[in-house]
N, C-alpha and C. Protein backbone atom coordinates (compact mmCIF):
# COMPACT_ATOMS: atom_id res chain seq x y z
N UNK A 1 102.08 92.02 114.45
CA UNK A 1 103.21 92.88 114.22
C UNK A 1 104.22 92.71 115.35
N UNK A 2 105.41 92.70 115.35
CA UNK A 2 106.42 92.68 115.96
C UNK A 2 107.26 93.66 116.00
N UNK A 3 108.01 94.06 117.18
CA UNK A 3 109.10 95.14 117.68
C UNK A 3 110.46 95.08 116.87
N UNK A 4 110.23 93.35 116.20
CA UNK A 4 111.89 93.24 116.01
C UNK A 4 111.87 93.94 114.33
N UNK A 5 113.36 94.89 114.16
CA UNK A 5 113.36 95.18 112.37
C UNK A 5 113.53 93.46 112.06
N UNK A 6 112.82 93.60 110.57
CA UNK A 6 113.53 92.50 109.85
C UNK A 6 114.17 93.30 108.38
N UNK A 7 114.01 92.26 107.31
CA UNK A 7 114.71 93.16 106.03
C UNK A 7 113.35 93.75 105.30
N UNK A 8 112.22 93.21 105.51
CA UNK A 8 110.99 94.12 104.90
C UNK A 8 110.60 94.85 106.03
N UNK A 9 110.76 94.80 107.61
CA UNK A 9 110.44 95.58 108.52
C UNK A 9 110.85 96.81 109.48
N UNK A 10 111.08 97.83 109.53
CA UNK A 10 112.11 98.93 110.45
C UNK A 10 111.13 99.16 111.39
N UNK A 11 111.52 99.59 112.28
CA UNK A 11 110.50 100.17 113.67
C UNK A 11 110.12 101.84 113.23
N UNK A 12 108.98 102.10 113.19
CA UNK A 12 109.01 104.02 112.91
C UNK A 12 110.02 104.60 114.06
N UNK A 13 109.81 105.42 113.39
CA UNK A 13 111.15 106.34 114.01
C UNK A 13 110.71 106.93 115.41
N UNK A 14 111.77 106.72 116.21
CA UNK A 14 111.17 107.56 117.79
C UNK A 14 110.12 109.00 116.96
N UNK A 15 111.16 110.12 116.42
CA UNK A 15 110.30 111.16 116.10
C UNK A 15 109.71 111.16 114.83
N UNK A 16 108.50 111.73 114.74
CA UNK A 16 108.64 111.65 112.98
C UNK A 16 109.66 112.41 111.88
N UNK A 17 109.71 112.07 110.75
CA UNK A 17 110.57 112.51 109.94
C UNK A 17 110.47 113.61 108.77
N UNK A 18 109.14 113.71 109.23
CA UNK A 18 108.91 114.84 108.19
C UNK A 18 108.62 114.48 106.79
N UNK A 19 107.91 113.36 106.50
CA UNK A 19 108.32 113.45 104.78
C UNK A 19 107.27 113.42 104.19
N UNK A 20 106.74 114.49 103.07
CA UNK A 20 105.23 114.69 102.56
C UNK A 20 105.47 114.52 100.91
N UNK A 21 105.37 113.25 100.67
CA UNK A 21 104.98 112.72 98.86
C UNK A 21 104.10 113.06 98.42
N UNK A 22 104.41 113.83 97.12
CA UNK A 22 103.61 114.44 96.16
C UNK A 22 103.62 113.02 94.82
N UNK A 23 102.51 112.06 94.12
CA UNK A 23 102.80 111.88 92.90
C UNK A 23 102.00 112.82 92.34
N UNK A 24 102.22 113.00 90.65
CA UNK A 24 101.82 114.00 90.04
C UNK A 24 101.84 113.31 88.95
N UNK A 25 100.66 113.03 87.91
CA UNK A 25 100.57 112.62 86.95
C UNK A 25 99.51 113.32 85.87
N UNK A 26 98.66 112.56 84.84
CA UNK A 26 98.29 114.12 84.05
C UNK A 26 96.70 114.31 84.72
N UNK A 27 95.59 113.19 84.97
CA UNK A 27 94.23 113.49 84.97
C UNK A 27 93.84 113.20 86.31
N UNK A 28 95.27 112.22 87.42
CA UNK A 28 95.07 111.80 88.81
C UNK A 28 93.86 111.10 88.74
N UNK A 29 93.61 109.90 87.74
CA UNK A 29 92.76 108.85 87.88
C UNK A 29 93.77 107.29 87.94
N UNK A 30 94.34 107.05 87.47
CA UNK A 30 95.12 106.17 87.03
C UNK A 30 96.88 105.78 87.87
N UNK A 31 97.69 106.90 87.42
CA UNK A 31 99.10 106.27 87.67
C UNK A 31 98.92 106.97 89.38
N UNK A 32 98.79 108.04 89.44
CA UNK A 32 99.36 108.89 90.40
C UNK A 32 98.81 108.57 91.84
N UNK A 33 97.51 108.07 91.28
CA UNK A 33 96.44 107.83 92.63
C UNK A 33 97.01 106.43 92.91
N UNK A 34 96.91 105.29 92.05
CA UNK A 34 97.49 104.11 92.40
C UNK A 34 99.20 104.27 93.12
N UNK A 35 100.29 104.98 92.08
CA UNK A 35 101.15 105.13 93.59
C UNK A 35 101.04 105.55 94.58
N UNK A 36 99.93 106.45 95.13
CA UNK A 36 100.01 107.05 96.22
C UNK A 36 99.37 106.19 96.61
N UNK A 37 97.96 104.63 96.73
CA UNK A 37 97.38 104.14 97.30
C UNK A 37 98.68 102.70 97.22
N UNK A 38 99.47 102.58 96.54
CA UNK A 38 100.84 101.49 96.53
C UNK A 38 101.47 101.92 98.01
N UNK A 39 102.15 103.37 97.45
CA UNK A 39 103.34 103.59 98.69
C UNK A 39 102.40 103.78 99.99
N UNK A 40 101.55 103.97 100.14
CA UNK A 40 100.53 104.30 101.46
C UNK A 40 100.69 102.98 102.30
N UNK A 41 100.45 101.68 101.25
CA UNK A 41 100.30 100.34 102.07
C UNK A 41 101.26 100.07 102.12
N UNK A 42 102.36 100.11 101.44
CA UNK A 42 104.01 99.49 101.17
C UNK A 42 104.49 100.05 102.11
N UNK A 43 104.80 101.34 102.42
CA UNK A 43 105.35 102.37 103.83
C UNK A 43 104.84 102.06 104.99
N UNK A 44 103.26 101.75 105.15
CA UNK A 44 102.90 100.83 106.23
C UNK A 44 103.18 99.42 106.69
N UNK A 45 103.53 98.70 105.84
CA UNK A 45 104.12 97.76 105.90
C UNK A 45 105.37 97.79 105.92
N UNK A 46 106.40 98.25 105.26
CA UNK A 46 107.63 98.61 106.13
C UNK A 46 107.79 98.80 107.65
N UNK A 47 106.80 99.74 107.54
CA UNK A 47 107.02 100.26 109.14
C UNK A 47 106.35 99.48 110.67
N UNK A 48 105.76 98.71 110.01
CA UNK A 48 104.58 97.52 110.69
C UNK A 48 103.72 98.35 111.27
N UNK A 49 103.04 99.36 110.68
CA UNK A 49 102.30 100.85 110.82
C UNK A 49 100.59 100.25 110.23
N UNK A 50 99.29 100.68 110.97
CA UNK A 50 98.44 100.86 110.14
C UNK A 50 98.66 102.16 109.22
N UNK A 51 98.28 102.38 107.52
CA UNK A 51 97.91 103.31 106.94
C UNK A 51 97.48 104.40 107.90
N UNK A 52 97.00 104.41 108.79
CA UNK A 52 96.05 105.38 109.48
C UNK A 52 97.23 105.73 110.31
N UNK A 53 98.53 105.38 110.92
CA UNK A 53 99.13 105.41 111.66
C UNK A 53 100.41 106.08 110.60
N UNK A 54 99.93 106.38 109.85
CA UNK A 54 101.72 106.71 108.65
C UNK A 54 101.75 108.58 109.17
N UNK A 55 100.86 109.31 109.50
CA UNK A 55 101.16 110.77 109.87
C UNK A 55 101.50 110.83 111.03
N UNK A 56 101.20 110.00 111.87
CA UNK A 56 102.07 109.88 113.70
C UNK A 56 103.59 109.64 113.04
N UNK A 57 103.77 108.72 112.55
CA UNK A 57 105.44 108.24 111.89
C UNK A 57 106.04 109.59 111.18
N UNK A 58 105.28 110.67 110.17
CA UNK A 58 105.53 111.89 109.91
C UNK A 58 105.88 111.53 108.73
N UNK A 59 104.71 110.91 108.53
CA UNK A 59 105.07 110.58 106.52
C UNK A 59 103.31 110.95 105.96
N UNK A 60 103.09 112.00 105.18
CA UNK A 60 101.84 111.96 104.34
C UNK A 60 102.40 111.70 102.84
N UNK A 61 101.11 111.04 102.34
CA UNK A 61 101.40 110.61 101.04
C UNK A 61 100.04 111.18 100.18
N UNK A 62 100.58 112.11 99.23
CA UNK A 62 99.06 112.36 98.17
C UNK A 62 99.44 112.11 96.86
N UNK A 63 98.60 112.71 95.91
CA UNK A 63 98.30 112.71 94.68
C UNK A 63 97.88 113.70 93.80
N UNK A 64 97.66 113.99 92.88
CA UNK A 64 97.65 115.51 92.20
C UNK A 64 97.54 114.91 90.32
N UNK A 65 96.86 115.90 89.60
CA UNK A 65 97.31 115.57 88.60
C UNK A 65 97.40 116.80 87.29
N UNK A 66 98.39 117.23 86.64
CA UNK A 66 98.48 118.39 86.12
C UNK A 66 97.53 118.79 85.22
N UNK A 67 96.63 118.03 84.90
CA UNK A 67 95.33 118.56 83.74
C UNK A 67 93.82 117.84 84.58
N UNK A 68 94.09 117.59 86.03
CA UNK A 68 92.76 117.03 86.49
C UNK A 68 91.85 117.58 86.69
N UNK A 69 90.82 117.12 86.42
CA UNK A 69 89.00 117.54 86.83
C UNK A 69 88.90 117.22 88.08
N UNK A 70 88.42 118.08 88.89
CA UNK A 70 88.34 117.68 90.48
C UNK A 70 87.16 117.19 90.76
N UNK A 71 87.38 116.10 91.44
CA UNK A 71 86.64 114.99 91.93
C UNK A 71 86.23 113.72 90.55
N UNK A 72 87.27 113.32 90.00
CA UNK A 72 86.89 112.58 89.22
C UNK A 72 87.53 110.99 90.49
N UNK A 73 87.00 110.08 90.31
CA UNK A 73 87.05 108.62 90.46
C UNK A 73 88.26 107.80 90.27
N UNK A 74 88.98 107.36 90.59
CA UNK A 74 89.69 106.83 89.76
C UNK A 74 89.34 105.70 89.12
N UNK A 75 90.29 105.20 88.02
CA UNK A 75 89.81 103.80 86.85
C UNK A 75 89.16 103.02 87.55
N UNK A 76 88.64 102.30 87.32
CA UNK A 76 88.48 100.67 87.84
C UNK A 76 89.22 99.94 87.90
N UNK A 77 90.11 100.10 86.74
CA UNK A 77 90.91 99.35 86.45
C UNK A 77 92.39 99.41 87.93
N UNK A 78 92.39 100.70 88.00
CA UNK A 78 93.34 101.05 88.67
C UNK A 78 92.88 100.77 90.51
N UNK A 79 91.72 100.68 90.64
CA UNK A 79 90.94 100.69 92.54
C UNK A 79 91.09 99.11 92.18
N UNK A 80 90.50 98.20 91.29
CA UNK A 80 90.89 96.73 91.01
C UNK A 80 92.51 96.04 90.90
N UNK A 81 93.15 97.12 90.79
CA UNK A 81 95.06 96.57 91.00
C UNK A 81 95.61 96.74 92.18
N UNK A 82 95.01 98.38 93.33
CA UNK A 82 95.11 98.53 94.15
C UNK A 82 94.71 97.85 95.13
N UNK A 83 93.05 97.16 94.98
CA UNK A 83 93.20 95.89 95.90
C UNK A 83 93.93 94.78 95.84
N UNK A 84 94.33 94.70 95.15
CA UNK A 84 95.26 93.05 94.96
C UNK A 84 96.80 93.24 95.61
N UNK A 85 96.77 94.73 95.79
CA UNK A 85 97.80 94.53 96.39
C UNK A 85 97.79 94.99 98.19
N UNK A 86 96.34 95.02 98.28
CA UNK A 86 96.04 95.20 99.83
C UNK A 86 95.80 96.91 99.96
N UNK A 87 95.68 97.63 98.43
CA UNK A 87 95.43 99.19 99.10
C UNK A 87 94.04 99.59 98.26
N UNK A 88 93.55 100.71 99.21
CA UNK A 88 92.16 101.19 98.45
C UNK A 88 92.20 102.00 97.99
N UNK A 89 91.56 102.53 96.80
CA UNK A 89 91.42 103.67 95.89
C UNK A 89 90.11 103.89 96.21
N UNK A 90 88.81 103.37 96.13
CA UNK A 90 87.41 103.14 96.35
C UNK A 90 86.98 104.62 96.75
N UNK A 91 87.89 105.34 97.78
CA UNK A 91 86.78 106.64 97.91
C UNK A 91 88.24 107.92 97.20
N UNK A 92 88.67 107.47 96.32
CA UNK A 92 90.26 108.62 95.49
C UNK A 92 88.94 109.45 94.80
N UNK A 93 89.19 110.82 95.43
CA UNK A 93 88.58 111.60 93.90
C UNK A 93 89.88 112.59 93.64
N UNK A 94 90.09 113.31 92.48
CA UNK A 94 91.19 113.40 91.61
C UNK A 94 90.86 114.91 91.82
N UNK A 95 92.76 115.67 91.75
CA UNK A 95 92.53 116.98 92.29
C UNK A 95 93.75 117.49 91.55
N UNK A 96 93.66 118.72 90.90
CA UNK A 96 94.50 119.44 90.09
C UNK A 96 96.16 119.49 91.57
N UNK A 97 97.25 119.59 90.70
CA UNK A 97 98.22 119.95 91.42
C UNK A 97 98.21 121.39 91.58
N UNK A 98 98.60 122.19 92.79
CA UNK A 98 98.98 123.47 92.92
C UNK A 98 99.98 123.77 93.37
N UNK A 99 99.87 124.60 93.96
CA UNK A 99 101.05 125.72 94.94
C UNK A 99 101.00 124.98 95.81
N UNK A 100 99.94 125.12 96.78
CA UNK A 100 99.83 124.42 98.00
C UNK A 100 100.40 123.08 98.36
N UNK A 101 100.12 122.63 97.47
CA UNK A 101 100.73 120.86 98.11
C UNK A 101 101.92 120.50 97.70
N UNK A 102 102.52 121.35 96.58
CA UNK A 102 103.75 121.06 96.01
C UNK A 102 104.49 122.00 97.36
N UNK A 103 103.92 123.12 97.73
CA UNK A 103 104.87 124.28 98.98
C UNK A 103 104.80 122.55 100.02
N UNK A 104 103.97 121.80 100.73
CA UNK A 104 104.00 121.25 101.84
C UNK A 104 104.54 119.77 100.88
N UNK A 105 105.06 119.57 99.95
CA UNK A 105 106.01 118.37 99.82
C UNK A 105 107.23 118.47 100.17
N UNK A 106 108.10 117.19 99.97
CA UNK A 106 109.45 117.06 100.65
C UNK A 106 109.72 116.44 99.17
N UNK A 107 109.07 115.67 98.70
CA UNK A 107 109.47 114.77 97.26
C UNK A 107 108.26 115.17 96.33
N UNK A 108 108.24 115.50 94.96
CA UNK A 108 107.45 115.58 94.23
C UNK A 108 108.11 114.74 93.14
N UNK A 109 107.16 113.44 92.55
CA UNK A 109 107.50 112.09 92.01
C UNK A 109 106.10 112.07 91.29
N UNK A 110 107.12 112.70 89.47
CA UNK A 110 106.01 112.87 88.47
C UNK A 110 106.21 111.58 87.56
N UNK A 111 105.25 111.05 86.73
CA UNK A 111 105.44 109.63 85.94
C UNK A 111 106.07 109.75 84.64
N UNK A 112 106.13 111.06 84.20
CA UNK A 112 106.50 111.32 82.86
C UNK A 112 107.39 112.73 82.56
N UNK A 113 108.40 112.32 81.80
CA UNK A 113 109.20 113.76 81.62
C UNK A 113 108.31 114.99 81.46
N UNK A 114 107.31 114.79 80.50
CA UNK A 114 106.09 115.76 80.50
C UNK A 114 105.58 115.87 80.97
N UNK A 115 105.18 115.30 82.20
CA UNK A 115 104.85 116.03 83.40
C UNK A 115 105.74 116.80 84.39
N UNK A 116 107.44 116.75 84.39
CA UNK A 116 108.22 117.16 85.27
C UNK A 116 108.24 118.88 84.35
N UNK A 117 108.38 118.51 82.79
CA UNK A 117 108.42 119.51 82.28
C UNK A 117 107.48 121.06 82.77
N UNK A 118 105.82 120.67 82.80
CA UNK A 118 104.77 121.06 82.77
C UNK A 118 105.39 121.90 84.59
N UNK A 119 105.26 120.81 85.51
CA UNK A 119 105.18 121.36 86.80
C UNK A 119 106.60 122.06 87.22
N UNK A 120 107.95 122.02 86.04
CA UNK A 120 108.81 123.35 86.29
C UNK A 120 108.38 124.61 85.68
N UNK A 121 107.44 124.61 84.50
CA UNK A 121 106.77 125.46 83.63
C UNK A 121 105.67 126.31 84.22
N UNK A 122 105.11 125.18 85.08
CA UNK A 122 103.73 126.02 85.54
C UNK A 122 104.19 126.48 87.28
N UNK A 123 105.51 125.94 88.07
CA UNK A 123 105.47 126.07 89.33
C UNK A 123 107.02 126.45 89.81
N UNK A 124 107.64 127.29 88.76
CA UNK A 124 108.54 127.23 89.36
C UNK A 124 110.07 127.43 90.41
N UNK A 125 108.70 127.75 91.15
CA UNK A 125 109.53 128.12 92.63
C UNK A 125 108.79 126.98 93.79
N UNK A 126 107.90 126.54 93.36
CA UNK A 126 106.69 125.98 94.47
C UNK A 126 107.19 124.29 94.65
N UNK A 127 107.81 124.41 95.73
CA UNK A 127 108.18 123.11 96.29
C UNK A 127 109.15 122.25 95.92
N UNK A 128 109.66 121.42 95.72
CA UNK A 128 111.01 120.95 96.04
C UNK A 128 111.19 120.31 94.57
N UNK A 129 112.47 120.62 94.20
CA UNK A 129 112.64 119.81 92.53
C UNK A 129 112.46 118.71 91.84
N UNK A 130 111.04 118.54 91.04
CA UNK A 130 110.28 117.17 90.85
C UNK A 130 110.99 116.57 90.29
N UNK A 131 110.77 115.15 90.81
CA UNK A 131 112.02 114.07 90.09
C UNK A 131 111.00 112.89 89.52
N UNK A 132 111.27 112.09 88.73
CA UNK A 132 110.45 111.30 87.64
C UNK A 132 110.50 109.83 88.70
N UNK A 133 109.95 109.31 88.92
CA UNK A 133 109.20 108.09 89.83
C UNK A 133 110.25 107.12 89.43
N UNK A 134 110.45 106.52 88.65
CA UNK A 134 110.86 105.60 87.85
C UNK A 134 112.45 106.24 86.92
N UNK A 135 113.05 106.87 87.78
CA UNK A 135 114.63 106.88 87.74
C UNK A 135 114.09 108.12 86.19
N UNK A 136 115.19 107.58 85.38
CA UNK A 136 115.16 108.26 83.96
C UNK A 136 113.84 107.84 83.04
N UNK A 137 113.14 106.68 83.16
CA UNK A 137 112.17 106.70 82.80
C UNK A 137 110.75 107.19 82.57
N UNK A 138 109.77 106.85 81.52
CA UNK A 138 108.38 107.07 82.00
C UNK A 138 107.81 105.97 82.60
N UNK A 139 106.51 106.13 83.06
CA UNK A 139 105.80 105.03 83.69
C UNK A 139 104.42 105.63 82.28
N UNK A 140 104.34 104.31 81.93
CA UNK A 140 103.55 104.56 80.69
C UNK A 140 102.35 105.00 81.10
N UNK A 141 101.53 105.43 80.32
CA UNK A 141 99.89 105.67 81.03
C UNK A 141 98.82 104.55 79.83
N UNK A 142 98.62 103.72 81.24
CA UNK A 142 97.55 102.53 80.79
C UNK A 142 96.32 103.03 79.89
N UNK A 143 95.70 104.45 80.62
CA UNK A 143 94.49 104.72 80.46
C UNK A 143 93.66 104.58 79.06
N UNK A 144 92.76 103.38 79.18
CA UNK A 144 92.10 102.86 78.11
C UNK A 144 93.18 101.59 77.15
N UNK A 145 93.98 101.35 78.31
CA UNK A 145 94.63 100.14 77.42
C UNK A 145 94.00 98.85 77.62
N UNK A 146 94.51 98.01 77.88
CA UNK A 146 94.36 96.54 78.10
C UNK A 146 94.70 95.83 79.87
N UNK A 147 94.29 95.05 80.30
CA UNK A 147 94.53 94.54 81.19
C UNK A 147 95.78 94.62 82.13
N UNK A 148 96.56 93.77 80.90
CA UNK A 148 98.29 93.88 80.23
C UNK A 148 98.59 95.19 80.93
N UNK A 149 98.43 96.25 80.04
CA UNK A 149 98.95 97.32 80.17
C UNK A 149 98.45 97.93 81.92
N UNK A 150 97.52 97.93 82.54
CA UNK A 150 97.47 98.47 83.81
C UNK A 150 98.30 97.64 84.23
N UNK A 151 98.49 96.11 84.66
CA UNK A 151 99.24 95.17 85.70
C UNK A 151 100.92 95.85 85.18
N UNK A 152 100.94 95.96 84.17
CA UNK A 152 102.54 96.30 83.69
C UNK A 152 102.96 97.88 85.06
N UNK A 153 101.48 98.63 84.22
CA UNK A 153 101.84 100.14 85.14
C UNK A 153 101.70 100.17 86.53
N UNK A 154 101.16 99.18 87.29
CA UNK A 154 101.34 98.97 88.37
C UNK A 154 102.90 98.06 89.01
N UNK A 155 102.82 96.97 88.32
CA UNK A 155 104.36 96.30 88.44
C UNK A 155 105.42 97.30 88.63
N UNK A 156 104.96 98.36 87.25
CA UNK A 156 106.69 99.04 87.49
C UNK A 156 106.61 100.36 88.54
N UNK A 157 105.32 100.92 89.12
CA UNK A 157 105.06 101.69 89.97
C UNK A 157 105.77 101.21 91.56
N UNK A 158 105.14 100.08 91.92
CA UNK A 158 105.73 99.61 93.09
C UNK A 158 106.99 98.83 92.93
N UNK A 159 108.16 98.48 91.74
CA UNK A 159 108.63 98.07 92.01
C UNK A 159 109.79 99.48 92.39
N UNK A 160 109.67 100.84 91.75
CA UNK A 160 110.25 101.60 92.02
C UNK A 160 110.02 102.18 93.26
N UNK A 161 108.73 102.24 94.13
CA UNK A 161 108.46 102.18 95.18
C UNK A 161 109.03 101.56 95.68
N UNK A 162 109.17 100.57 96.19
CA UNK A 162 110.30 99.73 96.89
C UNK A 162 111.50 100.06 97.13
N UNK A 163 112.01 100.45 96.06
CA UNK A 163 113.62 101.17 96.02
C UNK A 163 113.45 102.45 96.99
N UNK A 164 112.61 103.65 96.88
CA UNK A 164 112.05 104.51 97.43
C UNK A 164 111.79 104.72 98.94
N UNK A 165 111.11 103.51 99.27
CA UNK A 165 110.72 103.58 100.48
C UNK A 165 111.77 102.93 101.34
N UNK A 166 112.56 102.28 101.15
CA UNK A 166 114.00 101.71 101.52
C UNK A 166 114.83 102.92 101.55
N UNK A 167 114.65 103.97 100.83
CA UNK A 167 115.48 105.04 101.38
C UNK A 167 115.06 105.91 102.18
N UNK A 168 113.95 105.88 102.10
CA UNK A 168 113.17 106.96 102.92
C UNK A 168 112.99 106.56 104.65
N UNK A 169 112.70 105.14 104.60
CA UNK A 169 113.04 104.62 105.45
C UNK A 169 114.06 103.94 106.46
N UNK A 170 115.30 104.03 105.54
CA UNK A 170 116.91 104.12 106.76
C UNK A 170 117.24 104.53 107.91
N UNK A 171 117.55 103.27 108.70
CA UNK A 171 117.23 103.74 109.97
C UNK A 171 119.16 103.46 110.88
């Protein structure tokens, strides 16, 4: 790692910045856990940061999901896309969204209008005004699709990540 910025690299910030990502998706096995294990490594790598080093910088990143069973696993499919791109899912267990973590977000980044719907329906005073991951779009949900279909929902997860963390990160 090196001191110097480049165009994929910024230096963390003298202080931290405060910024706590919420994704929010429906069962937090699949979309929500994989962006949060995407932007975890992508934000570290921006920042030429270990993962372990992203809450000194003053960035936490979680996951949540509006109909989840707590402590479920995530896919295989989804801990098998996350390594390929250098991040781990391997120990993700899956945790209903609440009050609590939506009160300690800065961004809450849901995959589907029906989910932005649900968490103004079920929350709405609790934490900062959820905005859909993927601009006006959905981010489809793979779960029980095809191969195809996870690499697609990952492709378009981090490529909107990217855009994301380039803003979050302006230095």
């Amino acid at each position: 790692m090196t001191d110097e910025p480049t165009a994929d690299r910024v230096p963390p910030p003298s202080e931290p910045v405060g910024r706590s990502v919420l994704f929010v998706c429906t069962g937090n096995t699949c979309r929500s856990p994989l962006a949060e294990a995407l932007c975890r490594r992508m934000l570290a790598d921006r920042l030429g940061v270990r993962e372990s080093e992203l809450s000194a910088c003053g960035y936490t990143v979680r996951s949540a999901g509006i109909a989840a069973f707590p402590g479920d696993a995530a896919s295989p499919e989804a801990v098998d896309l996350a390594a390929q791109f250098g991040a781990d899912l391997s120990t993700h267990r899956s945790r209903p969204v609440n009050p609590e973590l939506l009160a300690t977000a800065t961004d809450v980044l849901a995959m589907t209008a029906g989910h932005l719907a649900v968490l103004r329906m079920r929350f709405p005073t609790d934490g900062p005004e959820p905005q859909l991951l993927a601009g006006p779009h959905d981010v489809p949900d793979p779960i029980g699709g095809t191969r195809d279909d996870y690499e697609h929902c990952a492709a378009l997860i981090a490529a909107h990540l990217h855009q994301r963390i380039a803003e979050w990160t302006r230095t």
